[in-house]
PDB file of N, CA and C in Angstrom:
ATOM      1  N   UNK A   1       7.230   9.265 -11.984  1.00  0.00           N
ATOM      2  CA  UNK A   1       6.357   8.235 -11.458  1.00  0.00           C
ATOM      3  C   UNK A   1       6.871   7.700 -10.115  1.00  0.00           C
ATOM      4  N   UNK A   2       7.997   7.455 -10.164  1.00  0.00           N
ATOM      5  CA  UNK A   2       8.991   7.268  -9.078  1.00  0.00           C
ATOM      6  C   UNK A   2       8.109   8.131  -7.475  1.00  0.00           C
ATOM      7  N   UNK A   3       8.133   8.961  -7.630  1.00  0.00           N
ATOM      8  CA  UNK A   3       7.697   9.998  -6.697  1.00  0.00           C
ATOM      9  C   UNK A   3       6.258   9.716  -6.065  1.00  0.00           C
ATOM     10  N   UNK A   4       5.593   9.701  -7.007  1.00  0.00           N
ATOM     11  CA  UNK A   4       4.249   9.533  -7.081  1.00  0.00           C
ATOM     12  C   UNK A   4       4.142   8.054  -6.372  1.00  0.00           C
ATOM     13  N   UNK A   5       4.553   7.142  -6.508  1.00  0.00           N
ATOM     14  CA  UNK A   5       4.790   6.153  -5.961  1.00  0.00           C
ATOM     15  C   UNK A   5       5.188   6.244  -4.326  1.00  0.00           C
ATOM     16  N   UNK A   6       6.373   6.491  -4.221  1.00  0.00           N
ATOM     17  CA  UNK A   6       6.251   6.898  -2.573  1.00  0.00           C
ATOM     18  C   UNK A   6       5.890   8.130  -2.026  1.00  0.00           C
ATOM     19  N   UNK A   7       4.794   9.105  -2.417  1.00  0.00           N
ATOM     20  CA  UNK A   7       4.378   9.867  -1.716  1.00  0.00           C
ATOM     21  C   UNK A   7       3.135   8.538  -1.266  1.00  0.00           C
ATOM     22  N   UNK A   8       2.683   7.963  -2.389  1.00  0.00           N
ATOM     23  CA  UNK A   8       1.152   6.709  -2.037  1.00  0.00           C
ATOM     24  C   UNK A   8       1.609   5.790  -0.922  1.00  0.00           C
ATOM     25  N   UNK A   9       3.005   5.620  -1.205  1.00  0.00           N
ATOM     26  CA  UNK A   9       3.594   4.175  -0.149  1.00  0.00           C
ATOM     27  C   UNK A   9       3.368   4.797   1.399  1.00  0.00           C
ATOM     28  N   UNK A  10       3.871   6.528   1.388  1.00  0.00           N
ATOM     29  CA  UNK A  10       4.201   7.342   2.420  1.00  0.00           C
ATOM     30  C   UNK A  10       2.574   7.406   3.207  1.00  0.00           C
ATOM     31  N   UNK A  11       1.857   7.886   2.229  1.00  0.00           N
ATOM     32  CA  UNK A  11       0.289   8.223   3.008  1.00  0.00           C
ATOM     33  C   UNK A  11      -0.453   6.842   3.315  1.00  0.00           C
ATOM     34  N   UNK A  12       0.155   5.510   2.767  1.00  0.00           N
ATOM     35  CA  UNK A  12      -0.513   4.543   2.928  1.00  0.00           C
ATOM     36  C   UNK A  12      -0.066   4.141   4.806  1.00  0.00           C
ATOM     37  N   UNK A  13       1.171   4.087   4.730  1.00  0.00           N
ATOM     38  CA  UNK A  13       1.632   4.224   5.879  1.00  0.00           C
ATOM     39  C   UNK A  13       1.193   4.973   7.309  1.00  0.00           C
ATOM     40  N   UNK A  14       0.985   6.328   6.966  1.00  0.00           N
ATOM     41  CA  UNK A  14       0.567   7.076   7.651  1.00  0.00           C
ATOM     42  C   UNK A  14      -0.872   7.042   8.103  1.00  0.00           C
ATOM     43  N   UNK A  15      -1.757   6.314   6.735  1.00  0.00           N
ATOM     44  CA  UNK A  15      -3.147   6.106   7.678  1.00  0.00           C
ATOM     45  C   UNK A  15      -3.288   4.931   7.913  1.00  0.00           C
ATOM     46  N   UNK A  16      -2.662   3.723   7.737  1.00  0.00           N
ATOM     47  CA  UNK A  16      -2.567   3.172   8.622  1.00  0.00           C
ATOM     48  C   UNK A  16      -1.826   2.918   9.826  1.00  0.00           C
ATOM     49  N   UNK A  17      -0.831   3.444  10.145  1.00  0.00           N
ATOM     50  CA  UNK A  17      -0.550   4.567  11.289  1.00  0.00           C
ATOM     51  C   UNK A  17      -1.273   4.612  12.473  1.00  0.00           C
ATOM     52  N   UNK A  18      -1.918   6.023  11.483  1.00  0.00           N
ATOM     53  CA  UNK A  18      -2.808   6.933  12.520  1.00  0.00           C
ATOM     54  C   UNK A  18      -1.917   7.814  12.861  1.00  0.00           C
ATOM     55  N   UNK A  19      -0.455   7.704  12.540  1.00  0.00           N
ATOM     56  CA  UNK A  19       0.498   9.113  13.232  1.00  0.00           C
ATOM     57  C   UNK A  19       0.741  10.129  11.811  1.00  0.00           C
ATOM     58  N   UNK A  20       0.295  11.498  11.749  1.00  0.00           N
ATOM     59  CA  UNK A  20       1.472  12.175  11.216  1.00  0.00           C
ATOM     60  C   UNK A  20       2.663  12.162  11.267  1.00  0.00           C
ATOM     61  N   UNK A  21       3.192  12.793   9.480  1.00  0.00           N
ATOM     62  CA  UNK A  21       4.815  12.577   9.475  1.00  0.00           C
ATOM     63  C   UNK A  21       4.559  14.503  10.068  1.00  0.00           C
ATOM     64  N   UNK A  22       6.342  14.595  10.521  1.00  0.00           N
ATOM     65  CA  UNK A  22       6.051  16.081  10.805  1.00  0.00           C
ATOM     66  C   UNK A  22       6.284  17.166   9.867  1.00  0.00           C
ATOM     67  N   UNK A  23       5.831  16.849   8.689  1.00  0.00           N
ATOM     68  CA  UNK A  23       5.886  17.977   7.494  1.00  0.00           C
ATOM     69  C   UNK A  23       4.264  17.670   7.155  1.00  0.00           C
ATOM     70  N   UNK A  24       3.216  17.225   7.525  1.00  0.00           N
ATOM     71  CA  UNK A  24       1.770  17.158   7.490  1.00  0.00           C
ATOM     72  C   UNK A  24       1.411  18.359   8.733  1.00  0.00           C
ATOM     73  N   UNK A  25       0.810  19.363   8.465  1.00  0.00           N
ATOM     74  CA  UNK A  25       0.492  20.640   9.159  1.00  0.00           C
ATOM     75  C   UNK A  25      -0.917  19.719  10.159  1.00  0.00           C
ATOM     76  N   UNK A  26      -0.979  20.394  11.117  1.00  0.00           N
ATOM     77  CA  UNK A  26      -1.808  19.640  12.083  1.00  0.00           C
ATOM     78  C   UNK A  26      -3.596  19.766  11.808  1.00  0.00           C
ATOM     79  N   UNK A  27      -3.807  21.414  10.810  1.00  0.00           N
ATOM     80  CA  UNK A  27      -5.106  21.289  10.265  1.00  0.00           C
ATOM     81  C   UNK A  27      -5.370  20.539   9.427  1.00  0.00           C
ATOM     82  N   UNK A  28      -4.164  20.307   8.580  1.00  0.00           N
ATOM     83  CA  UNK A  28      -4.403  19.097   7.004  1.00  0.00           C
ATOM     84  C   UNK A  28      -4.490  18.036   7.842  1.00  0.00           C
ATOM     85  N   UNK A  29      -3.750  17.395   8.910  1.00  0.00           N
ATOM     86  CA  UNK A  29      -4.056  15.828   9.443  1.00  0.00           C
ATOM     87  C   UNK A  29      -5.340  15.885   9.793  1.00  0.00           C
ATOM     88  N   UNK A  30      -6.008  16.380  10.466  1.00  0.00           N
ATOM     89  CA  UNK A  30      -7.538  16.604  10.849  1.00  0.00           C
ATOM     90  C   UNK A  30      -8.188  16.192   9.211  1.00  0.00           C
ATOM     91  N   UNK A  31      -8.269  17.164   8.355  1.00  0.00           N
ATOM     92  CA  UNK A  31      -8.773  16.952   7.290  1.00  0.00           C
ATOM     93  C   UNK A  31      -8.428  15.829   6.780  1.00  0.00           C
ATOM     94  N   UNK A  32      -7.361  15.269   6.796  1.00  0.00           N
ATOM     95  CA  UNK A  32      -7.051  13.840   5.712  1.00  0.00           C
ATOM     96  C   UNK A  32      -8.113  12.646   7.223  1.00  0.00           C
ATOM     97  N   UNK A  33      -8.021  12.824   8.310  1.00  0.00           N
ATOM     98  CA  UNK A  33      -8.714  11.943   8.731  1.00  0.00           C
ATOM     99  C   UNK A  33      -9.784  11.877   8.834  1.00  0.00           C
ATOM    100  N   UNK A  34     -10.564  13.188   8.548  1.00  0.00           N
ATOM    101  CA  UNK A  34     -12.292  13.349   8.049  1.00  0.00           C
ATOM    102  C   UNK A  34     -12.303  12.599   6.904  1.00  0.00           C
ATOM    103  N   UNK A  35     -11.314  12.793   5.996  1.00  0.00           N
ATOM    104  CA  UNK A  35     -11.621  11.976   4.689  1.00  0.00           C
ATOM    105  C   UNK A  35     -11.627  10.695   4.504  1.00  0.00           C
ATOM    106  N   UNK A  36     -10.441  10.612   5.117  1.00  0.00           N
ATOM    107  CA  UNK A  36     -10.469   8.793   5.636  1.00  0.00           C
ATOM    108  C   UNK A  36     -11.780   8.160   6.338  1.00  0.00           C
ATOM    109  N   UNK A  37     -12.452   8.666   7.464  1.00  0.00           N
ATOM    110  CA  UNK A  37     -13.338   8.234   7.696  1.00  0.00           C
ATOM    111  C   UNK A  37     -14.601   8.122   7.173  1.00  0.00           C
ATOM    112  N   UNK A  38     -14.956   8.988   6.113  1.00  0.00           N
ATOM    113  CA  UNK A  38     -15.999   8.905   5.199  1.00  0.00           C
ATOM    114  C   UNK A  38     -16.529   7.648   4.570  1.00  0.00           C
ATOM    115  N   UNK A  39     -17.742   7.701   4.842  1.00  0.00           N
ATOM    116  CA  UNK A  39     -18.104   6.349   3.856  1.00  0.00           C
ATOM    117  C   UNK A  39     -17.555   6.115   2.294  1.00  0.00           C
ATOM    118  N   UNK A  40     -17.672   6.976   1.805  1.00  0.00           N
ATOM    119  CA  UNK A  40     -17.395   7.222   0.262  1.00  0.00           C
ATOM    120  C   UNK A  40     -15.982   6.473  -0.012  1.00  0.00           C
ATOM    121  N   UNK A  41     -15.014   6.911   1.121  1.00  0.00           N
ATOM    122  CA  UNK A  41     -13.454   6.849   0.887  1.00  0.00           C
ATOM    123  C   UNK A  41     -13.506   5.483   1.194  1.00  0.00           C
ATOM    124  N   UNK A  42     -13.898   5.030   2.164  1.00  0.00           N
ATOM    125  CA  UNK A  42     -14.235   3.656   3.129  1.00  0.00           C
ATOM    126  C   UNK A  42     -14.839   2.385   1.618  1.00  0.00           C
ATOM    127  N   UNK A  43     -15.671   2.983   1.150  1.00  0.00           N
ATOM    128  CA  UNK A  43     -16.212   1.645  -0.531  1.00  0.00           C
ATOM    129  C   UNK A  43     -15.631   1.980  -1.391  1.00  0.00           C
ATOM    130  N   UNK A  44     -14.955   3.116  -1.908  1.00  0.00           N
ATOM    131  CA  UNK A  44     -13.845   2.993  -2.775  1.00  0.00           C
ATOM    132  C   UNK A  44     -12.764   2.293  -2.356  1.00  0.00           C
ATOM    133  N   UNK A  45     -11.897   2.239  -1.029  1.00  0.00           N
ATOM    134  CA  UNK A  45     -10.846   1.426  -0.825  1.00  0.00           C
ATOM    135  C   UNK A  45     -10.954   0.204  -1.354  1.00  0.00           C
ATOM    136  N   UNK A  46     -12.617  -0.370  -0.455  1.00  0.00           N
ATOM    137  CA  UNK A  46     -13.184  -1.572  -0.905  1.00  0.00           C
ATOM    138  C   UNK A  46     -12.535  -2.343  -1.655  1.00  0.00           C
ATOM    139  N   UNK A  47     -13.434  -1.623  -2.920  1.00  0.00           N
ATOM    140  CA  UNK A  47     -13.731  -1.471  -4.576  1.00  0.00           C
ATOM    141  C   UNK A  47     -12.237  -1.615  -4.813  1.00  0.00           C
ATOM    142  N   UNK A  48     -11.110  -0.773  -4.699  1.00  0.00           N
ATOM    143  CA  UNK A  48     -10.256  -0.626  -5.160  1.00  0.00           C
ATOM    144  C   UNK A  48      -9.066  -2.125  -4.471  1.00  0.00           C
ATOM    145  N   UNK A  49      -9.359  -2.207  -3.502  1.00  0.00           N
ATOM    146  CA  UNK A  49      -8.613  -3.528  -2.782  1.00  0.00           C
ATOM    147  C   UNK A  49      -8.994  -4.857  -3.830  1.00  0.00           C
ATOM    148  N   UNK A  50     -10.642  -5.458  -3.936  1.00  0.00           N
ATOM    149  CA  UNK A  50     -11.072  -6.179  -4.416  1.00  0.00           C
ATOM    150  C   UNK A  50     -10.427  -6.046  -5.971  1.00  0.00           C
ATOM    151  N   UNK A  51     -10.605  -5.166  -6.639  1.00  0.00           N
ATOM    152  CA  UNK A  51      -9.780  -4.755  -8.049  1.00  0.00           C
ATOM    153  C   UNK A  51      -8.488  -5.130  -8.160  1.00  0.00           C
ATOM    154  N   UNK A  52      -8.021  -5.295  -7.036  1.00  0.00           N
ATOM    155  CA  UNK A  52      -6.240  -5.217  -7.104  1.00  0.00           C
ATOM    156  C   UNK A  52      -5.949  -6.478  -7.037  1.00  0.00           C
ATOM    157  N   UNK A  53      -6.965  -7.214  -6.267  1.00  0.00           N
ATOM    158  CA  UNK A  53      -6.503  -8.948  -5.742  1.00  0.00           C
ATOM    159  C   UNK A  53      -7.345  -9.696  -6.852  1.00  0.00           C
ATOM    160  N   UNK A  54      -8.075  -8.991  -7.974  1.00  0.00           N
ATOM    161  CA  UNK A  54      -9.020 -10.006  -8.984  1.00  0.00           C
ATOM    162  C   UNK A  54      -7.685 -10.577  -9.723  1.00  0.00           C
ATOM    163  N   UNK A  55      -7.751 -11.545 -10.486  1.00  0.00           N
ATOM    164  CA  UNK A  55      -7.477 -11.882 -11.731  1.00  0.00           C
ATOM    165  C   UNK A  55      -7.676 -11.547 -12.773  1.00  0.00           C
ATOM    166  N   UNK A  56      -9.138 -11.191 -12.964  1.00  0.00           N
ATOM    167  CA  UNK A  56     -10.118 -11.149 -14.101  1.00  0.00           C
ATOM    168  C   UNK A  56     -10.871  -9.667 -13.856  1.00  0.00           C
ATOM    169  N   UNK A  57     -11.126  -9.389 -15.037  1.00  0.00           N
ATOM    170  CA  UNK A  57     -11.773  -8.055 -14.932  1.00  0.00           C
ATOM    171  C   UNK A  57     -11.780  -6.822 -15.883  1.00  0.00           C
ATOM    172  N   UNK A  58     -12.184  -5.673 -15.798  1.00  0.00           N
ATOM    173  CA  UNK A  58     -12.251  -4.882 -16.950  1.00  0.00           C
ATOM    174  C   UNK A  58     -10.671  -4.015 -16.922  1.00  0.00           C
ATOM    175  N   UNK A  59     -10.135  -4.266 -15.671  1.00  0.00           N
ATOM    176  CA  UNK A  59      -8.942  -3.049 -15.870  1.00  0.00           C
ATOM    177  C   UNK A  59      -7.471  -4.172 -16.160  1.00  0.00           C
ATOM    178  N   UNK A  60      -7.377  -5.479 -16.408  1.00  0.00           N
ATOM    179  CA  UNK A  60      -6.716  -6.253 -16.482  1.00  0.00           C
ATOM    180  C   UNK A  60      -6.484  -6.500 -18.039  1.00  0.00           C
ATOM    181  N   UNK A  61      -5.177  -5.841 -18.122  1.00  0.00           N
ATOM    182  CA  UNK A  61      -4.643  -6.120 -20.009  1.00  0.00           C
ATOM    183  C   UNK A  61      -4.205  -7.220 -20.599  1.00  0.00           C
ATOM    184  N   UNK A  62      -4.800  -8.035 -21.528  1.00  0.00           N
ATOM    185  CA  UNK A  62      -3.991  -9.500 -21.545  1.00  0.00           C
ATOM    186  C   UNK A  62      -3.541  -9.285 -23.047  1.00  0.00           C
ATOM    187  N   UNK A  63      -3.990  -8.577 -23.537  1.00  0.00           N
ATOM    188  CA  UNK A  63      -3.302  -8.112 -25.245  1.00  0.00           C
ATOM    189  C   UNK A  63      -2.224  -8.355 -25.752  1.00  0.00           C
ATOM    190  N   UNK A  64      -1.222  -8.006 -24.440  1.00  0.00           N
ATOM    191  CA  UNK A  64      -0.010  -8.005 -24.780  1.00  0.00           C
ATOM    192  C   UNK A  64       0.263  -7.125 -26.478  1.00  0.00           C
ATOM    193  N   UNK A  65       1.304  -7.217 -27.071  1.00  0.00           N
ATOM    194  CA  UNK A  65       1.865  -6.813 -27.990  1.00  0.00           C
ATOM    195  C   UNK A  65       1.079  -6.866 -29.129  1.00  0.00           C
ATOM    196  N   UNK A  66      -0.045  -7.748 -29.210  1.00  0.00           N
ATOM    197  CA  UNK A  66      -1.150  -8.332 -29.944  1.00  0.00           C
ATOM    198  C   UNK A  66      -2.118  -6.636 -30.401  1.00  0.00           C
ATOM    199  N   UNK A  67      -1.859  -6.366 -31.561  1.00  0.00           N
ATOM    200  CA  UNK A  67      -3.123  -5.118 -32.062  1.00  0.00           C
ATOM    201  C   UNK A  67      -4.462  -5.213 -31.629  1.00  0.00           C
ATOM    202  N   UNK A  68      -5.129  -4.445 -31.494  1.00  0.00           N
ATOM    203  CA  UNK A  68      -6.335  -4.006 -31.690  1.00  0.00           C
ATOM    204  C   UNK A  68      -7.238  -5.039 -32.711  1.00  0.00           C
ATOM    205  N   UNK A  69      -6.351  -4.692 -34.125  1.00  0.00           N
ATOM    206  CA  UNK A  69      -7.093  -5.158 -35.359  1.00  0.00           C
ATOM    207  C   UNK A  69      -7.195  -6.693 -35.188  1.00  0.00           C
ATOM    208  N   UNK A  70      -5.374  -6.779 -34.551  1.00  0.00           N
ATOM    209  CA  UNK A  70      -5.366  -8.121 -34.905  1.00  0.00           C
ATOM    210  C   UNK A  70      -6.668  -9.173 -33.855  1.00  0.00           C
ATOM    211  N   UNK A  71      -6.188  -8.700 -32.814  1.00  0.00           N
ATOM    212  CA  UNK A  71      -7.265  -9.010 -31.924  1.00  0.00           C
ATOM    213  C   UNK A  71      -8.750  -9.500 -32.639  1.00  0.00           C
ATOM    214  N   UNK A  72      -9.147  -8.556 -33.231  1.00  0.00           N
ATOM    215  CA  UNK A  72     -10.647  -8.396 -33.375  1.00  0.00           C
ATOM    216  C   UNK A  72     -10.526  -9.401 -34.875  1.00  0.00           C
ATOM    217  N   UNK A  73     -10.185  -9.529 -35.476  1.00  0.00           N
ATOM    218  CA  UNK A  73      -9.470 -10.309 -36.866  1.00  0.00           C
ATOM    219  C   UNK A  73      -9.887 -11.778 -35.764  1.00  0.00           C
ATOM    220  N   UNK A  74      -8.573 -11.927 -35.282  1.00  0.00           N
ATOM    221  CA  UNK A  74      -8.642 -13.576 -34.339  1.00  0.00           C
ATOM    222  C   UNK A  74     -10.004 -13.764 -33.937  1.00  0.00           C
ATOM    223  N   UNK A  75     -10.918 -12.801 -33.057  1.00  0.00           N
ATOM    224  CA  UNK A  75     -12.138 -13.128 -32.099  1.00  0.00           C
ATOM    225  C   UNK A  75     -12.849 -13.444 -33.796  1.00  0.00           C
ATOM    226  N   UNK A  76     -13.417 -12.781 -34.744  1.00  0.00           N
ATOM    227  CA  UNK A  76     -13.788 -12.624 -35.903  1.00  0.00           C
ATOM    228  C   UNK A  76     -14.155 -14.184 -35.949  1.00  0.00           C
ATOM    229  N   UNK A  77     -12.921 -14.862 -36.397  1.00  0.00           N
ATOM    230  CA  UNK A  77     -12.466 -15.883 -36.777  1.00  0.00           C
ATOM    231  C   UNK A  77     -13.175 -17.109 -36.051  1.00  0.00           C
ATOM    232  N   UNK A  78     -12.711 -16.763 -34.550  1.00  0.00           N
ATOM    233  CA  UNK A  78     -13.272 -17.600 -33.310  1.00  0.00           C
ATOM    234  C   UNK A  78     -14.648 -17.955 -33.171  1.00  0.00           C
ATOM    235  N   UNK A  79     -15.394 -16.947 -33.767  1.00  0.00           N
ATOM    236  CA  UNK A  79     -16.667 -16.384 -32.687  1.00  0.00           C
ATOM    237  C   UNK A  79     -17.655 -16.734 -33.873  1.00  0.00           C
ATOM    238  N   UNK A  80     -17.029 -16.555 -35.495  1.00  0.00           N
ATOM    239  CA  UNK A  80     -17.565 -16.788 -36.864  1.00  0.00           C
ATOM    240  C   UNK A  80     -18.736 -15.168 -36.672  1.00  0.00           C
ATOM    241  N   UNK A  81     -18.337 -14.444 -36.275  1.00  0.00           N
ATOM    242  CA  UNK A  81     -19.023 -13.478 -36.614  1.00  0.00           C
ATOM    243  C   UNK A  81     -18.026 -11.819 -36.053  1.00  0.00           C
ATOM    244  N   UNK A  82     -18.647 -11.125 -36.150  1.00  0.00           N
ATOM    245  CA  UNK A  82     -17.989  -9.766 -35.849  1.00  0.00           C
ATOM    246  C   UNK A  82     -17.779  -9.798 -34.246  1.00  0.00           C
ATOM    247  N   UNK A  83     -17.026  -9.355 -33.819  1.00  0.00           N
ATOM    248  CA  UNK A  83     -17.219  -9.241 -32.047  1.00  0.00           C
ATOM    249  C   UNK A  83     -17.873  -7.744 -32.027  1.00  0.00           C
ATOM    250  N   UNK A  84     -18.494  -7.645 -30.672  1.00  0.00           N
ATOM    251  CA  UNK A  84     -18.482  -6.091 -30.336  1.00  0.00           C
ATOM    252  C   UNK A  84     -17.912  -6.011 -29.036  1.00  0.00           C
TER     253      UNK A  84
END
């Protein structure tokens, strides 16, 4: 994971940059900056920036150590009916 981590830190760098490192071949930099400029890549960053700075949200775990069952047991309890 380690790795995977600063190759992301490395390319984050680099496009915001704008410079190749010199082990990026000069046809792949062309290509990574077609990609970068794409709309598609451009509203996923978005998307993915806004996701990172929420609080709240669907990819945010608050469970902690807390089961599944138990979970749904507590809401049960809370809610006086089944959760879905």
């Amino acid at each position: 994971m380690r790795a995977a981590k600063r190759l992301r830190e490395i390319m984050h760098g680099i496009r915001t940059k704008g410079a190749p490192h010199g082990w990026i071949r000069e046809d792949l930099w062309a290509r990574l900056v077609e990609f970068w400029q794409q709309e598609d890549f451009k509203k996923l960053k978005q998307v993915n920036k806004r996701n990172r700075a929420s609080s709240t949200g669907g990819s945010l775990h608050t469970g902690g150590s807390t089961t599944y069952e138990a979970t749904r047991e507590r809401m049960a309890v809370e809610l006086g009916r089944t959760p879905t």
